[in-house]
Protein backbone atom coordinates (compact mmCIF):
# COMPACT_ATOMS: atom_id res chain seq x y z
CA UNK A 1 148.15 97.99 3.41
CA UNK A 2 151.59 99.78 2.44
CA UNK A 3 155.02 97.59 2.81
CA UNK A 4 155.92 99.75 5.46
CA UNK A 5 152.70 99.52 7.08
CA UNK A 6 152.89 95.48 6.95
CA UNK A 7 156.57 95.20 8.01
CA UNK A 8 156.14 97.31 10.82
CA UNK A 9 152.65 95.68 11.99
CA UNK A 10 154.96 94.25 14.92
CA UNK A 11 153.07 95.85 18.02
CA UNK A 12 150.06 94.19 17.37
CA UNK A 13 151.85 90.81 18.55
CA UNK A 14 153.15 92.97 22.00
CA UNK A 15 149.31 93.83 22.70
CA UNK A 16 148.29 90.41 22.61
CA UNK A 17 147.91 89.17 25.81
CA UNK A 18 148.33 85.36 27.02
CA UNK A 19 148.99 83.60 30.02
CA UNK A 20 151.41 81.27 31.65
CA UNK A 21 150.89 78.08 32.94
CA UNK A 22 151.67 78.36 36.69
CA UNK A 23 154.29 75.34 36.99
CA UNK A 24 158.15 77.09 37.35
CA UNK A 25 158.82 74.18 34.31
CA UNK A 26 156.31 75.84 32.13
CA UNK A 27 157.44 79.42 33.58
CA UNK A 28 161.05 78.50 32.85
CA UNK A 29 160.38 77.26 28.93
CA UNK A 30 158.47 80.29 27.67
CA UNK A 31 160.20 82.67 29.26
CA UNK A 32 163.64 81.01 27.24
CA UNK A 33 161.33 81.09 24.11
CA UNK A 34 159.94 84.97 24.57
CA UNK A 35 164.20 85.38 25.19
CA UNK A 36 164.70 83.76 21.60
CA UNK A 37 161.72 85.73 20.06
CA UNK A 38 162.85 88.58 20.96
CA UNK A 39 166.59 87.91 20.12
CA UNK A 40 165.61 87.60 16.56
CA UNK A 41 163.64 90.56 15.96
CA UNK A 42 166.32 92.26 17.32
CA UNK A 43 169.01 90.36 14.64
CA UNK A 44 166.30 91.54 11.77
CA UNK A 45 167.66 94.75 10.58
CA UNK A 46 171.57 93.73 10.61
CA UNK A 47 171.60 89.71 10.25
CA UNK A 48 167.89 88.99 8.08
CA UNK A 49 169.27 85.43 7.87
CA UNK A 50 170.49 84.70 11.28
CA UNK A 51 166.94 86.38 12.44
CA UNK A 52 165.18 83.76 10.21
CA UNK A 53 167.30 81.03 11.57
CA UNK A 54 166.63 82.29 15.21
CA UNK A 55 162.62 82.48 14.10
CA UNK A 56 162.57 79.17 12.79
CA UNK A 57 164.52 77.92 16.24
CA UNK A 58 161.33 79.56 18.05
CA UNK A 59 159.05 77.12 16.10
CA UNK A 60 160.45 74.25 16.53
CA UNK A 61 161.49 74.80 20.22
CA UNK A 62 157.93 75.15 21.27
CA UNK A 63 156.39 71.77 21.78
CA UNK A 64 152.71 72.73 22.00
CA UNK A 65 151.67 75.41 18.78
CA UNK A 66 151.42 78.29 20.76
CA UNK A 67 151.17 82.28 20.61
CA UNK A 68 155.17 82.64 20.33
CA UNK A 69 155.70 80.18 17.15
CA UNK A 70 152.75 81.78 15.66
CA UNK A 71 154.43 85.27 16.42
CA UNK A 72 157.71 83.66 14.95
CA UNK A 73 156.20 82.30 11.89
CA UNK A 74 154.53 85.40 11.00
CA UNK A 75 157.36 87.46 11.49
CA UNK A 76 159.37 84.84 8.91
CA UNK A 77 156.73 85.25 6.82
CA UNK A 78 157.02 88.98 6.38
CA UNK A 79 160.95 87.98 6.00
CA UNK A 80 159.86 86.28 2.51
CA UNK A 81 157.89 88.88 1.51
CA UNK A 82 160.93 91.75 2.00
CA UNK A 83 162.80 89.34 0.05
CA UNK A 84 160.45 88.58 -2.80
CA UNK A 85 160.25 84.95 -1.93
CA UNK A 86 156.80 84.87 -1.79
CA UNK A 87 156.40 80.80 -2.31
CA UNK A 88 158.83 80.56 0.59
CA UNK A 89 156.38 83.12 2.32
CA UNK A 90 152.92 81.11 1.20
CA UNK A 91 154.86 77.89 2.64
CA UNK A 92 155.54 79.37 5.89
CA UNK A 93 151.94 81.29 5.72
CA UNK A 94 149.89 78.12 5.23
CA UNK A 95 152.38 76.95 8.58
CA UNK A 96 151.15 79.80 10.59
CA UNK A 97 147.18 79.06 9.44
CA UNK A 98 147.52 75.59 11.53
CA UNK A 99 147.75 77.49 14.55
CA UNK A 100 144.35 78.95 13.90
CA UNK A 101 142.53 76.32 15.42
CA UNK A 102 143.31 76.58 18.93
CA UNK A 103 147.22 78.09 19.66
CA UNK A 104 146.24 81.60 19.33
CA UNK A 105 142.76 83.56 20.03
CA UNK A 106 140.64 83.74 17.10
CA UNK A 107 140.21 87.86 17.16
CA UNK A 108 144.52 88.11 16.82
CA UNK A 109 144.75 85.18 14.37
CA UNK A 110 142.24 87.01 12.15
CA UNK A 111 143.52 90.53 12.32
CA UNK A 112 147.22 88.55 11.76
CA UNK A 113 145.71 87.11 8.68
CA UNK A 114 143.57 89.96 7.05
CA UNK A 115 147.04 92.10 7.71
CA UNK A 116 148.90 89.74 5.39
CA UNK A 117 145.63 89.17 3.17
CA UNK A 118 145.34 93.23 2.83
CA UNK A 119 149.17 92.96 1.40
CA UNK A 120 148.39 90.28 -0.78
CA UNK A 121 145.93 91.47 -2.17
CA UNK A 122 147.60 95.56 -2.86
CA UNK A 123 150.92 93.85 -4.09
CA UNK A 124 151.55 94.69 -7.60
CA UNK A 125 154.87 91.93 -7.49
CA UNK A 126 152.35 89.20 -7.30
CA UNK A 127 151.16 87.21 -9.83
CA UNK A 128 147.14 86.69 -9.69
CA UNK A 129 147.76 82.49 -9.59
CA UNK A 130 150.09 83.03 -6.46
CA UNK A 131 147.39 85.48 -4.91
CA UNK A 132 144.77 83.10 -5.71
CA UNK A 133 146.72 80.42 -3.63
CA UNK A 134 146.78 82.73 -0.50
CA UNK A 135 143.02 83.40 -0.31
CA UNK A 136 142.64 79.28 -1.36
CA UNK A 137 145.16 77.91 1.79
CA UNK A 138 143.13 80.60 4.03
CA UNK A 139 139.63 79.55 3.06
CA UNK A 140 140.71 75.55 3.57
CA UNK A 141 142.41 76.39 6.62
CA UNK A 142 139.53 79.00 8.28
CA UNK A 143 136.82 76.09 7.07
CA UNK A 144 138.78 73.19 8.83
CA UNK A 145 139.10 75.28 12.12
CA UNK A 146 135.55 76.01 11.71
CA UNK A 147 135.59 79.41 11.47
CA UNK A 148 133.15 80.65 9.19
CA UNK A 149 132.70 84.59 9.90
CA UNK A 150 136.43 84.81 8.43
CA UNK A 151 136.01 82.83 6.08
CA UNK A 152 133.09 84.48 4.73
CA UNK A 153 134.95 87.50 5.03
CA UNK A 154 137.84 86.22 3.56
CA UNK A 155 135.62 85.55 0.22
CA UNK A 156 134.26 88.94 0.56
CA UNK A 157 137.82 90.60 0.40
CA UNK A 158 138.93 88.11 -2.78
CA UNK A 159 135.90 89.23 -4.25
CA UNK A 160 136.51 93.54 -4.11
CA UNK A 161 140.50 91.96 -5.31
CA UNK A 162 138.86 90.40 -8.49
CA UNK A 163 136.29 93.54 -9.02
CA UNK A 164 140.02 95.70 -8.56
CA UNK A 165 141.05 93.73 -11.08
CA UNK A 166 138.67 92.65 -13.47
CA UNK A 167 139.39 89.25 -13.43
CA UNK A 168 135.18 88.82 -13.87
CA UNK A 169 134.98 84.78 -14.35
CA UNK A 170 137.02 84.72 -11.18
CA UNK A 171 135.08 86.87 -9.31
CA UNK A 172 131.62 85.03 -10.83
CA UNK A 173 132.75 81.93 -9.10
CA UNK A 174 133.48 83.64 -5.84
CA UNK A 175 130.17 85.78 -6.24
CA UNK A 176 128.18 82.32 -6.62
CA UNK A 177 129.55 81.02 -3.52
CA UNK A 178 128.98 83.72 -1.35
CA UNK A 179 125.22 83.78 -2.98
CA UNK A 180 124.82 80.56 -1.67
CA UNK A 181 125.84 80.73 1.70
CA UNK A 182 123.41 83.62 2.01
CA UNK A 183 120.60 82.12 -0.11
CA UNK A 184 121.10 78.36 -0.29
CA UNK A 185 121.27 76.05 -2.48
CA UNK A 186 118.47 76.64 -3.68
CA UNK A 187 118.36 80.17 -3.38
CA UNK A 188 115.29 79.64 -0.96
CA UNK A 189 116.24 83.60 0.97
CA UNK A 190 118.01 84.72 3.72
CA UNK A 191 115.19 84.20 6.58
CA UNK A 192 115.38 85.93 9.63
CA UNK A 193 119.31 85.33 9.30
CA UNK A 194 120.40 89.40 9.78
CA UNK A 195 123.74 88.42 9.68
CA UNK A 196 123.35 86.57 6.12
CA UNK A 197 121.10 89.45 4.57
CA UNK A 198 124.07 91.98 5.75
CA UNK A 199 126.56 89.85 3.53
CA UNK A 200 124.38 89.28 0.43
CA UNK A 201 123.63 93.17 0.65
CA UNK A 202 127.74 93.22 -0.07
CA UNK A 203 127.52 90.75 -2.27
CA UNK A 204 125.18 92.70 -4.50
CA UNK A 205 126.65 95.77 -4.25
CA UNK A 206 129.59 94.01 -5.86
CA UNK A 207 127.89 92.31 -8.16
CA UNK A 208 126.20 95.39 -9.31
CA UNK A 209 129.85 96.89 -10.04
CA UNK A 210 131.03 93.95 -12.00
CA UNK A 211 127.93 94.37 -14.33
CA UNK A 212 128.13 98.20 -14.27
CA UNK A 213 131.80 97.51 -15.43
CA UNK A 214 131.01 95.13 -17.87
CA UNK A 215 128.13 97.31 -19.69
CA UNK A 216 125.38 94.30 -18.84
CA UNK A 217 122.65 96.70 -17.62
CA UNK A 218 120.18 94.18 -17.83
CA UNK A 219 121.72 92.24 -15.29
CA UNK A 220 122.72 95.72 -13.43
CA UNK A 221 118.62 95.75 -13.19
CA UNK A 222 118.22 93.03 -12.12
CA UNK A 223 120.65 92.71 -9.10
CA UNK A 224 119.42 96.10 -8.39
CA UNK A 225 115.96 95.22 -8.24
CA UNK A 226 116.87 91.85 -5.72
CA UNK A 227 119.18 94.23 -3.47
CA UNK A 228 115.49 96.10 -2.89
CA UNK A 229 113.99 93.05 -1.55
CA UNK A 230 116.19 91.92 1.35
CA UNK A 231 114.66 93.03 4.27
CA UNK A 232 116.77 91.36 7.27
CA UNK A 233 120.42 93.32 6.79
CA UNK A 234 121.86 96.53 8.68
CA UNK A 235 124.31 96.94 5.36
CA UNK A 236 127.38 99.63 5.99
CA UNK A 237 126.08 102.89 4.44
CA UNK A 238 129.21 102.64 1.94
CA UNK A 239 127.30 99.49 0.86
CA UNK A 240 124.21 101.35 0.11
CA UNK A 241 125.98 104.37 -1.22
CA UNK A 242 127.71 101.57 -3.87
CA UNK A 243 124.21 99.92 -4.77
CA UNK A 244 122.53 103.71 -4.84
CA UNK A 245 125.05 104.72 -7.38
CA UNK A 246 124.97 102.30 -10.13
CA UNK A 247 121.01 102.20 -9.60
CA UNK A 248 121.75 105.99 -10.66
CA UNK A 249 123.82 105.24 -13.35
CA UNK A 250 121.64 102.49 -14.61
CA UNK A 251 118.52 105.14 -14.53
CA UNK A 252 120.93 107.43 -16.49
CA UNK A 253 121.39 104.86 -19.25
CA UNK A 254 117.66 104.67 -19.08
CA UNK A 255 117.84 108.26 -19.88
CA UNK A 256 115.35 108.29 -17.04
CA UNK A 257 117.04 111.81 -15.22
CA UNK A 258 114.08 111.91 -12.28
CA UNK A 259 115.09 108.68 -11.50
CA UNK A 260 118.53 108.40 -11.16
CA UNK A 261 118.52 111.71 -9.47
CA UNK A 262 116.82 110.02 -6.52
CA UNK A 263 119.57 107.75 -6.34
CA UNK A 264 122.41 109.69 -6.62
CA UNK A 265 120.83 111.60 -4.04
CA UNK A 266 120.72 108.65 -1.59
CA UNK A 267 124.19 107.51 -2.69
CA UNK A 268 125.38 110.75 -1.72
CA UNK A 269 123.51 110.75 1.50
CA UNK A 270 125.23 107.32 2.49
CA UNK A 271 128.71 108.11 1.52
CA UNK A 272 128.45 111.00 3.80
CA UNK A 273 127.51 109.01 6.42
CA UNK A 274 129.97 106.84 6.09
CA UNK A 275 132.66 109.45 5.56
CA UNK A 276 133.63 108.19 2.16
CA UNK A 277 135.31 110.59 -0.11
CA UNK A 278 133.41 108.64 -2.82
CA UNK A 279 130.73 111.51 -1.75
CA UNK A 280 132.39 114.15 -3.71
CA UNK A 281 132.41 111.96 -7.18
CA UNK A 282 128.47 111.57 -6.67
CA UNK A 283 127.58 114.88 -5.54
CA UNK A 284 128.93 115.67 -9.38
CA UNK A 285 126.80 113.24 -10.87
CA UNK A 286 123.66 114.29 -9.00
CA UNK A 287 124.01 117.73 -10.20
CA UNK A 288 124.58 116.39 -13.79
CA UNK A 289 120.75 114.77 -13.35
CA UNK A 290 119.51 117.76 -12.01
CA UNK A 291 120.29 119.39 -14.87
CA UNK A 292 119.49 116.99 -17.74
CA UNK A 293 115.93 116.54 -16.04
CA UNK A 294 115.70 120.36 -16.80
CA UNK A 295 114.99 121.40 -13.44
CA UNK A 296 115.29 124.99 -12.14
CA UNK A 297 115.99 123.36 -8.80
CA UNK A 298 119.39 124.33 -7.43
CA UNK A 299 120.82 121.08 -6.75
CA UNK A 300 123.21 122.89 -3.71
CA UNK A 301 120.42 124.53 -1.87
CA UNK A 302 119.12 122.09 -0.03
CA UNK A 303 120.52 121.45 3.59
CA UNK A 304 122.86 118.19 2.88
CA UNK A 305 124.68 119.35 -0.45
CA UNK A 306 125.02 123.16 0.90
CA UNK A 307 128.51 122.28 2.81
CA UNK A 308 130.35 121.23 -0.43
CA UNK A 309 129.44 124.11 -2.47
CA UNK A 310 132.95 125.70 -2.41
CA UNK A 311 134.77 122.33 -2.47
CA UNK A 312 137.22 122.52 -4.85
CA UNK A 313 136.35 119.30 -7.15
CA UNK A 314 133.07 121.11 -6.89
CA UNK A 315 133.06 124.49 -7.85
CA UNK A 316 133.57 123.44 -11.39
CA UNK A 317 130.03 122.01 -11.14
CA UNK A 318 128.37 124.90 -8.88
CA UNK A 319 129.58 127.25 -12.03
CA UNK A 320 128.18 124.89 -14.41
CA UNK A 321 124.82 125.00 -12.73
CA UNK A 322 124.89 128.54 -12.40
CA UNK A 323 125.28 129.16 -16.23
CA UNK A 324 122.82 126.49 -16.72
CA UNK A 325 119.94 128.33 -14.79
CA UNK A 326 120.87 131.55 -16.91
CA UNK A 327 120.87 129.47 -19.99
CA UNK A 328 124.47 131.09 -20.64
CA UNK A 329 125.12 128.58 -23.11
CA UNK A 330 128.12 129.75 -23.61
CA UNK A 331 129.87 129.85 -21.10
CA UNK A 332 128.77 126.41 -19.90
CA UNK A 333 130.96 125.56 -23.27
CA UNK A 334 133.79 127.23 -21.95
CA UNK A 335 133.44 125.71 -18.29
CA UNK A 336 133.03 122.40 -19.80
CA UNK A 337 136.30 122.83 -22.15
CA UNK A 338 138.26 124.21 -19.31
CA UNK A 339 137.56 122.03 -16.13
CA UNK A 340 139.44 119.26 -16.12
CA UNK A 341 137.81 118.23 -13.10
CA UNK A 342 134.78 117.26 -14.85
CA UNK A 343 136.23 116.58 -18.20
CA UNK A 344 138.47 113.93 -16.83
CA UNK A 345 135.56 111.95 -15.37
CA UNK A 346 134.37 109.19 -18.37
CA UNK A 347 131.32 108.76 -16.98
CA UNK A 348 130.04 112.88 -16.76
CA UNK A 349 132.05 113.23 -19.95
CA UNK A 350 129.33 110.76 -21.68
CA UNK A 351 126.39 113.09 -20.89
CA UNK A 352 128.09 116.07 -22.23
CA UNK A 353 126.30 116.37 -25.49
CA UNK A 354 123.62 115.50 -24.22
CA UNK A 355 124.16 118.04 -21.82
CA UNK A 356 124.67 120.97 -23.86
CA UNK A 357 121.98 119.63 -26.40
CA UNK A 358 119.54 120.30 -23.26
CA UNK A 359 120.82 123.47 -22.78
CA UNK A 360 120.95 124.63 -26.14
CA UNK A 361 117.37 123.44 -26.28
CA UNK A 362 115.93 125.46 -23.48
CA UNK A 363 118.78 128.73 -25.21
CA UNK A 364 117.07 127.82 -28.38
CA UNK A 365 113.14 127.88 -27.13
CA UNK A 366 113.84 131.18 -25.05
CA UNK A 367 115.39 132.90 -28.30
CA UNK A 368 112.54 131.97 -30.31
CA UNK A 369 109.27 132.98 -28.08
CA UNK A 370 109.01 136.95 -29.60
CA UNK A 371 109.34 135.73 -33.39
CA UNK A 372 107.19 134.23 -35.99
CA UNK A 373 109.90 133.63 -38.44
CA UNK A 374 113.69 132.90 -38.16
CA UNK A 375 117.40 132.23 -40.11
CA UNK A 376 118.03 128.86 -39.11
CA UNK A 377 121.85 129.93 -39.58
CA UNK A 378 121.04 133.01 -37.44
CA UNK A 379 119.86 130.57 -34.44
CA UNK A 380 123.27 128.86 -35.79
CA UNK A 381 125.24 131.53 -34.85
CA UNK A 382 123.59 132.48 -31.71
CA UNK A 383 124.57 128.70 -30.51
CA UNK A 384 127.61 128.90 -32.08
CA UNK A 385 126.89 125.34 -33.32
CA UNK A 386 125.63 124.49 -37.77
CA UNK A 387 122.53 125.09 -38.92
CA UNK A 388 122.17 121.32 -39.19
CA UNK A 389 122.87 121.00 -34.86
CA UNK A 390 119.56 123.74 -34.77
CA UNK A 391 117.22 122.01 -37.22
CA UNK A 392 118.36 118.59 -35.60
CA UNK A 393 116.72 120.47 -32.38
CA UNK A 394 114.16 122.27 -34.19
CA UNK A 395 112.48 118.90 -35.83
CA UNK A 396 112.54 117.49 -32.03
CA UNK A 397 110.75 120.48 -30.62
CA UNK A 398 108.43 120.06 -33.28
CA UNK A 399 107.84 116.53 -33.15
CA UNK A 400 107.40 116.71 -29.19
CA UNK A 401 105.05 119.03 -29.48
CA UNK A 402 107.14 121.62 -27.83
CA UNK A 403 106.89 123.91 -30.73
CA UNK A 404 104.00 124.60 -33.02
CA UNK A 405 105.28 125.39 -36.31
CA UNK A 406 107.83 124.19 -39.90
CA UNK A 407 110.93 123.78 -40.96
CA UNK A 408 111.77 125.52 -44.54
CA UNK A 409 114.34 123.78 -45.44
CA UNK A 410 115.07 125.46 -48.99
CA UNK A 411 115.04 128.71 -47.17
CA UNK A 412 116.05 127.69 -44.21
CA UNK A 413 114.07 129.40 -42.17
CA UNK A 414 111.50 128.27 -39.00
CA UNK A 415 108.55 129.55 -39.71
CA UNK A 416 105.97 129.46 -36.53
CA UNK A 417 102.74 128.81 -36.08
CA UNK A 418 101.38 131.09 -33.38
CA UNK A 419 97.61 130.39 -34.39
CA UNK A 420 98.16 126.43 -33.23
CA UNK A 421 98.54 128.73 -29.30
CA UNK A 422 95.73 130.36 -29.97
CA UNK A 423 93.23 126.47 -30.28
CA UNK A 424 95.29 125.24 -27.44
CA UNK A 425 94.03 127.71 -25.41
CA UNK A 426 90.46 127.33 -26.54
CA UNK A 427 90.50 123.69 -25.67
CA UNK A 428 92.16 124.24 -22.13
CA UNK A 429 89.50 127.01 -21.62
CA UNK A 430 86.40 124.26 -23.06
CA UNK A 431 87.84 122.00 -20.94
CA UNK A 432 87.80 124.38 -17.75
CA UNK A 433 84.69 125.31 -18.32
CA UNK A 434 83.61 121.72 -18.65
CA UNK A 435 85.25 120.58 -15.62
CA UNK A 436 83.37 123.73 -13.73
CA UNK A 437 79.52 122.17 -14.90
CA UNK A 438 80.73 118.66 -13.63
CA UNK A 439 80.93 120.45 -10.09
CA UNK A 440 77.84 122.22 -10.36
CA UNK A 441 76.24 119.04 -11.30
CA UNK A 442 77.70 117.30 -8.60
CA UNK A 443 76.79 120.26 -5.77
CA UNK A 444 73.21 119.80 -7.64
CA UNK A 445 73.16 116.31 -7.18
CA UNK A 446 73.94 116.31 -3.61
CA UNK A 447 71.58 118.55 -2.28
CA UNK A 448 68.19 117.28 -4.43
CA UNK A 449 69.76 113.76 -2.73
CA UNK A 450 69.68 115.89 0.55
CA UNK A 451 66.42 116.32 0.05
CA UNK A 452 65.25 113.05 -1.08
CA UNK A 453 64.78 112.91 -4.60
CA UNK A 454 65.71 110.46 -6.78
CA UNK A 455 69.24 110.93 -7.40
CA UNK A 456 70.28 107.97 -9.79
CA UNK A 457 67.92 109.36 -12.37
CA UNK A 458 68.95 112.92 -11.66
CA UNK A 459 73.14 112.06 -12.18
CA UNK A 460 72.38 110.12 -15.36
CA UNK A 461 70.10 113.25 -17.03
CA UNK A 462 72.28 115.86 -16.21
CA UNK A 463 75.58 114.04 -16.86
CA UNK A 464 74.61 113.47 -20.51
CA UNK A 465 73.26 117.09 -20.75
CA UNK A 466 77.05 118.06 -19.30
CA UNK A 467 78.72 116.08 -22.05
CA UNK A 468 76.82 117.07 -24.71
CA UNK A 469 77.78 121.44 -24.23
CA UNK A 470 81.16 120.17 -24.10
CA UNK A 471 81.22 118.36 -27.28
């Protein structure tokens, strides 16, 4: 919440309805109080300090904590906070949480206080020890009145401030506490509690930030792995699009492409459902799987990515795809020097090389398929990269089994061994042909059994006789 957003959050207090006692005494005295309200919001623009005094009068006027001192004491709080006084404005705060218990309806006392907890929390003037004390007075006061969906909510929102900020021993503690509301003690599960598996699904989702943050994919894993057996929660799909995308990001550290495809794909899927713009930044990093998996698959032809094609963050990566599938190595260089949309994003930009090295892999391969023999500083050239990049791929392709020939490195020259083709495809046709008896022993063996015969002995004798042509 902006400062102009929270100082002018004043017509929430004229929607909140209330009612009169029906005594003319008790008619009389709020009606003078609503007068003096009213009187000092209308002194707050010209006379701040006569409005506070007026405020304060409103307070202190009212005999039983009602809806007009609670009115009164927010309003003075928001006073402090124009002013920068912000201990004067937790004093006056932790004032206004007494009237939680039973002045004031619990739906406006909790939109009143996540209003000034959402200001808190975005104020760059306050220090984290004074923030700290605002979500500590709330928590004390919400648990004393008994109200523990705020509360817990409360925890949640100090939690996503800590994550904002990085303050990770801080948000450990709070993390632990919310863990064991959910779990227990004893961390014995959620149960048939919905409500409780909802929360921890949060809960994890920020947990599995702090430790994607932090670099600790072990414990990334690990969370990830426990946020895939809760079974009672109805999480938001922002929550799920969260714990979808550092899964992906965890499978990409893996280097395991398939897999954190799937997830990006998911997260994706979520974030559009829940309208986050968060879509966009995950659409990119699906199509950077895609593409290190070395699929031909189009990553914007199927039916949910289609719509974003031409989106302007995105056309960087459609183009990128596009040389990709032409193995226009090239000009994926160029794309990839020029786009500051996907350059400026740390995570894509640590995949590059690894990027290009699968691109220039699959360039490399295509360029070498007519020839027996080649200048390793010709293939150099071709990728515009040394001759020490291409034997670096070479020896891989070799290794892998990819490629069937050496590496002259005097020379330096690739000399291929198209002969090593030529026994692979014996074997694959042995083995075809082997394959092909099995089913004519089996379609043997059926129909003697058909028949009656004996068709243990029969499977046995001709089984052996099977393996024996093949070796």
């Amino acid at each position: 919440m902006s400062d102009d957003e929270f100082m002018m959050d004043d017509g929430a207090d004229e929607e909140y309805d209330f009612e009169f006692e029906e005594d003319d005494e008790g008619d009389e005295e709020h009606a003078d109080i609503e007068n003096l309200y009213y009187n000092a919001k209308a002194l707050k623009e010209d006379n701040p300090n006569e409005a506070l005094r007026v405020f304060r009068s409103v307070v202190d006027k009212e005999e039983t904590k009602g809806d007009w001192g609670f009115k009164a004491l927010k309003q003075i709080t928001k006073a402090h906070f124009r002013t920068g006084s912000y201990e004067e404005a937790l004093k006056t705060y932790t004032e206004l949480l007494g009237y939680t218990k039973s002045a004031v309806t619990r739906n406006y006392s909790e939109k009143s206080i996540n209003n000034i907890l959402d200001y808190v929390s975005n104020s760059n003037a306050l220090d984290l020890s004074t923030m700290e004390r605002f979500y500590s007075v709330t928590v004390s006061a919400l648990e004393e009145a008994r109200n523990e969906r705020l509360s817990v909510k409360t925890d949640l929102k100090l939690a996503r401030l800590w994550l904002a900020r990085q303050e990770w021993p801080r948000l450990e503690k709070t993390i632990k506490g919310l863990k064991e509301y959910c779990l227990g003690a004893e961390g014995e599960g959620v149960g048939s509690d919905q409500s409780k598996g909802t929360i921890l699904m949060e809960v994890f989702a920020t947990e599995i930030q702090m430790y994607g943050e932090m670099g600790h994919f072990k414990r990334l894993k690990e969370v990830y792995n426990a946020t895939l057996q809760v079974k009672n929660a109805i999480p938001h799909p922002r929550i799920m699009g969260i714990i979808r995308e550092c899964g992906g990001k965890m499978h990409m550290s893996e280097k395991n492409w398939t897999a954190a495809q799937q997830d990006f794909f998911q997260a994706f899927n979520s974030y559009d459902e829940a309208g986050s713009p968060q879509r966009i930044q995950v659409l990119k990093y699906l199509v950077l799987a895609v593409m290190l998996m070395g699929s031909d698959i189009n990553p914007f032809d199927s039916q949910e990515t289609k719509p974003y094609k031409n989106d302007p963050e995105i056309v960087a990566m459609t183009d990128l795809v596009s040389a990709y599938q032409r193995r226009e190595v090239h000009e994926a260089e160029k794309i990839l020097e020029n786009q500051r949309t996907i350059m400026e994003d740390n995570f894509i930009k640590g995949y590059i090389d690894e990027l290009l090295n699968t691109l220039r892999t699959q360039y490399l391969m295509d360029i070498i398929k007519p020839y027996n023999r080649l200048d390793l500083r010709f293939l150099a050239k071709q990728l515009n990269t040394t001759t020490f990049a291409v034997e670096s791929l070479l020896r891989s392709l070799i290794l892998e089994g990819r490629i069937s020939g050496k590496i002259d490195q005097v020379n330096q020259k690739l000399e291929l061994d198209r002969s090593a083709r030529h026994i692979n495809t014996k074997r694959y046709a042995a083995l075809a042909s082997w394959l092909a008896s099995i089913d004519t022993v089996s379609g043997s063996i059926t129909s003697k059994a058909a028949r009656g015969y004996g068709g243990g002995d029969v499977l046995q004798a001709e089984s052996r006789s099977g393996m024996m042509e093949f070796g």
